[in-house]
Protein backbone atom coordinates (compact mmCIF):
# COMPACT_ATOMS: atom_id res chain seq x y z
CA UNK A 1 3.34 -12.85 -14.30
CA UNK A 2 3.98 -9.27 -12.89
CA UNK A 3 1.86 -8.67 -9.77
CA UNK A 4 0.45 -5.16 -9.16
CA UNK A 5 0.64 -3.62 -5.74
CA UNK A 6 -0.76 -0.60 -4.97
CA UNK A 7 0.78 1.12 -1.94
CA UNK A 8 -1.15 3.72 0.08
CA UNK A 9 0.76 6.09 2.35
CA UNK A 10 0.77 9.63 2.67
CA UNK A 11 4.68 9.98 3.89
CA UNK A 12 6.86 11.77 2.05
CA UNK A 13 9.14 8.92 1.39
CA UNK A 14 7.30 5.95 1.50
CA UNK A 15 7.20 5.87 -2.11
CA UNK A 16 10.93 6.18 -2.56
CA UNK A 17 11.34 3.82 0.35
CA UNK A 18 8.99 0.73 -1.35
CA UNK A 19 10.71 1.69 -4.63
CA UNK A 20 14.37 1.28 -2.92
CA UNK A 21 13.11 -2.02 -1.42
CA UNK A 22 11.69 -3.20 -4.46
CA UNK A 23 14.26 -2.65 -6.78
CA UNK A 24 15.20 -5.99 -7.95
CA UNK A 25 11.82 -7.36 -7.61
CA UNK A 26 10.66 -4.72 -9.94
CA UNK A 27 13.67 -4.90 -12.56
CA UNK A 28 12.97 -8.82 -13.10
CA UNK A 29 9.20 -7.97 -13.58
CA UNK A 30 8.18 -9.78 -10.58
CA UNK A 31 6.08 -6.72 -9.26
CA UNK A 32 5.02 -3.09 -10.59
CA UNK A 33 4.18 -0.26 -7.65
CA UNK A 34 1.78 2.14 -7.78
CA UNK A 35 1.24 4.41 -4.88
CA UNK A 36 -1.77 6.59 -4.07
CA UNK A 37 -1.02 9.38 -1.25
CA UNK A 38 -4.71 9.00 0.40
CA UNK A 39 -7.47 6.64 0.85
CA UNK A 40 -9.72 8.37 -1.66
CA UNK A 41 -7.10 8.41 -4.05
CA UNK A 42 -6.56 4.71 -3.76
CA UNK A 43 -10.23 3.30 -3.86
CA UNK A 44 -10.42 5.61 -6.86
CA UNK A 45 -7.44 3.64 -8.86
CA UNK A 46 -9.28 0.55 -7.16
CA UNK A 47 -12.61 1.38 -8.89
CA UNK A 48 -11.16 2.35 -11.90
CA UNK A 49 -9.18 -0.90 -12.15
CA UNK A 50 -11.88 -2.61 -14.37
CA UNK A 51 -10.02 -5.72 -15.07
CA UNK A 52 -9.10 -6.26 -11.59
CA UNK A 53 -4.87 -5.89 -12.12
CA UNK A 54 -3.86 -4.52 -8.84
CA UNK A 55 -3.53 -8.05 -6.82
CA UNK A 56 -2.71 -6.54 -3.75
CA UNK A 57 -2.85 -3.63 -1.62
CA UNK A 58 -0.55 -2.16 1.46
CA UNK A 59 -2.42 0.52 3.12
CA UNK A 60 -1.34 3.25 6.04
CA UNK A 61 -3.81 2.62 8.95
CA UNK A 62 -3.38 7.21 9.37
CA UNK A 63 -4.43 8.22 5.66
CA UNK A 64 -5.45 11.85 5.41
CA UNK A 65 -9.13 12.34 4.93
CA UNK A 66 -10.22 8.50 4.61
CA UNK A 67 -8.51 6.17 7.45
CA UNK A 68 -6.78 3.47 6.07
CA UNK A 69 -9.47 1.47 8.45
CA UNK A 70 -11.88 3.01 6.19
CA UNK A 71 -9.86 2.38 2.95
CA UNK A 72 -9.37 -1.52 4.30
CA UNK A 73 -13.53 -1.43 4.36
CA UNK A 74 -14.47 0.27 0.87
CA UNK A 75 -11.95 -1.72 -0.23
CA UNK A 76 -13.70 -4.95 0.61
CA UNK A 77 -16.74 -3.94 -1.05
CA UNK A 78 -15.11 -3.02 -4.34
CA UNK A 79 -12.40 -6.17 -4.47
CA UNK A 80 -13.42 -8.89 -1.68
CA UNK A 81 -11.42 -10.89 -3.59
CA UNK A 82 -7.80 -8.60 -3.00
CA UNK A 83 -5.59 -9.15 -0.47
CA UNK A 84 -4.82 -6.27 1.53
CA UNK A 85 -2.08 -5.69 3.99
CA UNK A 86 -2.20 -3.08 6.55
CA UNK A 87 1.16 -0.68 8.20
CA UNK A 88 0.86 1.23 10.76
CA UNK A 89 3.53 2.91 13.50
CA UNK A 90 0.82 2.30 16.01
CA UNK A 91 0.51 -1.05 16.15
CA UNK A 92 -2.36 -0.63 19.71
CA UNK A 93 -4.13 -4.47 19.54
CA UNK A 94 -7.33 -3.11 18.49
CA UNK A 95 -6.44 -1.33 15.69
CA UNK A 96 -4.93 -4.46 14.97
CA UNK A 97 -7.48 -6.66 16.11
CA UNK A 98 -10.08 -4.31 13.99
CA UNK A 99 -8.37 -4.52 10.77
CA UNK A 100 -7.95 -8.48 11.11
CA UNK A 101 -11.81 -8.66 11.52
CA UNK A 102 -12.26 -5.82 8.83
CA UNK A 103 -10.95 -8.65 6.39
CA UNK A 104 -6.90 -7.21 6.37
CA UNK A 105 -4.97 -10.34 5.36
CA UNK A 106 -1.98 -9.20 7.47
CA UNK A 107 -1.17 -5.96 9.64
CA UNK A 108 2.29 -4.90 10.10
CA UNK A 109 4.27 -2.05 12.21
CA UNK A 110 6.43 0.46 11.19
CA UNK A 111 9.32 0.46 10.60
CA UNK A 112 8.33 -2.08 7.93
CA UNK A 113 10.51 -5.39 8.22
CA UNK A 114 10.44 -5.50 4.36
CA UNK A 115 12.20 -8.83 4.06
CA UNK A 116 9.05 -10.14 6.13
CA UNK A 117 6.54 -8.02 3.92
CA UNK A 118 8.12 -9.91 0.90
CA UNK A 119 7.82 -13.05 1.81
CA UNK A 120 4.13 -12.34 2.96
CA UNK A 121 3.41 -11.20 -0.62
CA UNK A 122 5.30 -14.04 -1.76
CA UNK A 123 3.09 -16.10 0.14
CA UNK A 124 -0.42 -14.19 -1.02
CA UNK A 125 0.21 -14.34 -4.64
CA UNK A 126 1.18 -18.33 -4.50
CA UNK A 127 -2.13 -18.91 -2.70
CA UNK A 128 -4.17 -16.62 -4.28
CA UNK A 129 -2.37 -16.65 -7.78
CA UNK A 130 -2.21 -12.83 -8.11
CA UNK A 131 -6.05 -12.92 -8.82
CA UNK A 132 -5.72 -13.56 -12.50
């Protein structure tokens, strides 16, 4: 089973980054990246995702336009079922605290400890089965 994430950031590199830290995982079909540069653009590829194949989302807390705090909250209300994990450089308690209670299955800082965000997806799908 390939798990879809869906990775919302608006840094230049975070895309190449993910991809970089991915590699393997991607090449044995373990997981397939998409990457959306705002919050709009992500809850759009989130409501157009019919059949529910992104399984997980990592959002930027500072998205232009739409907050990822925002995102984390549409998000809910168009796939309460998705696990989403939050990044953020500012890791203050209650933006931390607020994306917990916003229903954020995990927040992390930045730099992101990717061996740590691996194992946390690791964890997600096995519990949640990649929501297939």
């Amino acid at each position: 089973m390939t798990v879809r994430v869906l990775v919302a950031d608006d840094e230049p590199d975070a895309a190449a980054l993910f991809q970089q830290q991915f590699r393997r995982e991607t090449r044995q079909g373990l997981y397939t990246l998409e990457f959306a540069l705002s919050g709009a653009a992500a809850l759009s590829r989130l409501t157009h995702d019919a059949n529910g194949k992104i399984a997980l989302m990592i959002a930027d807390i500072s998205l232009p336009g739409m907050s990822g705090i925002e995102l984390l909250t549409r998000a809910r209300v168009a796939r309460p079922d998705m696990p989403v994990i939050m990044v953020s450089a500012h890791d203050e308690p209650a933006s931390v605290a607020r994306a917990l209670s916003l229903g954020a299955s995990l927040f992390l800082g930045k730099p992101v400890d990717f061996p740590r965000l691996k194992q946390e997806i690791a964890a997600i799908v096995a519990r949640d089965g990649g929501n297939e």
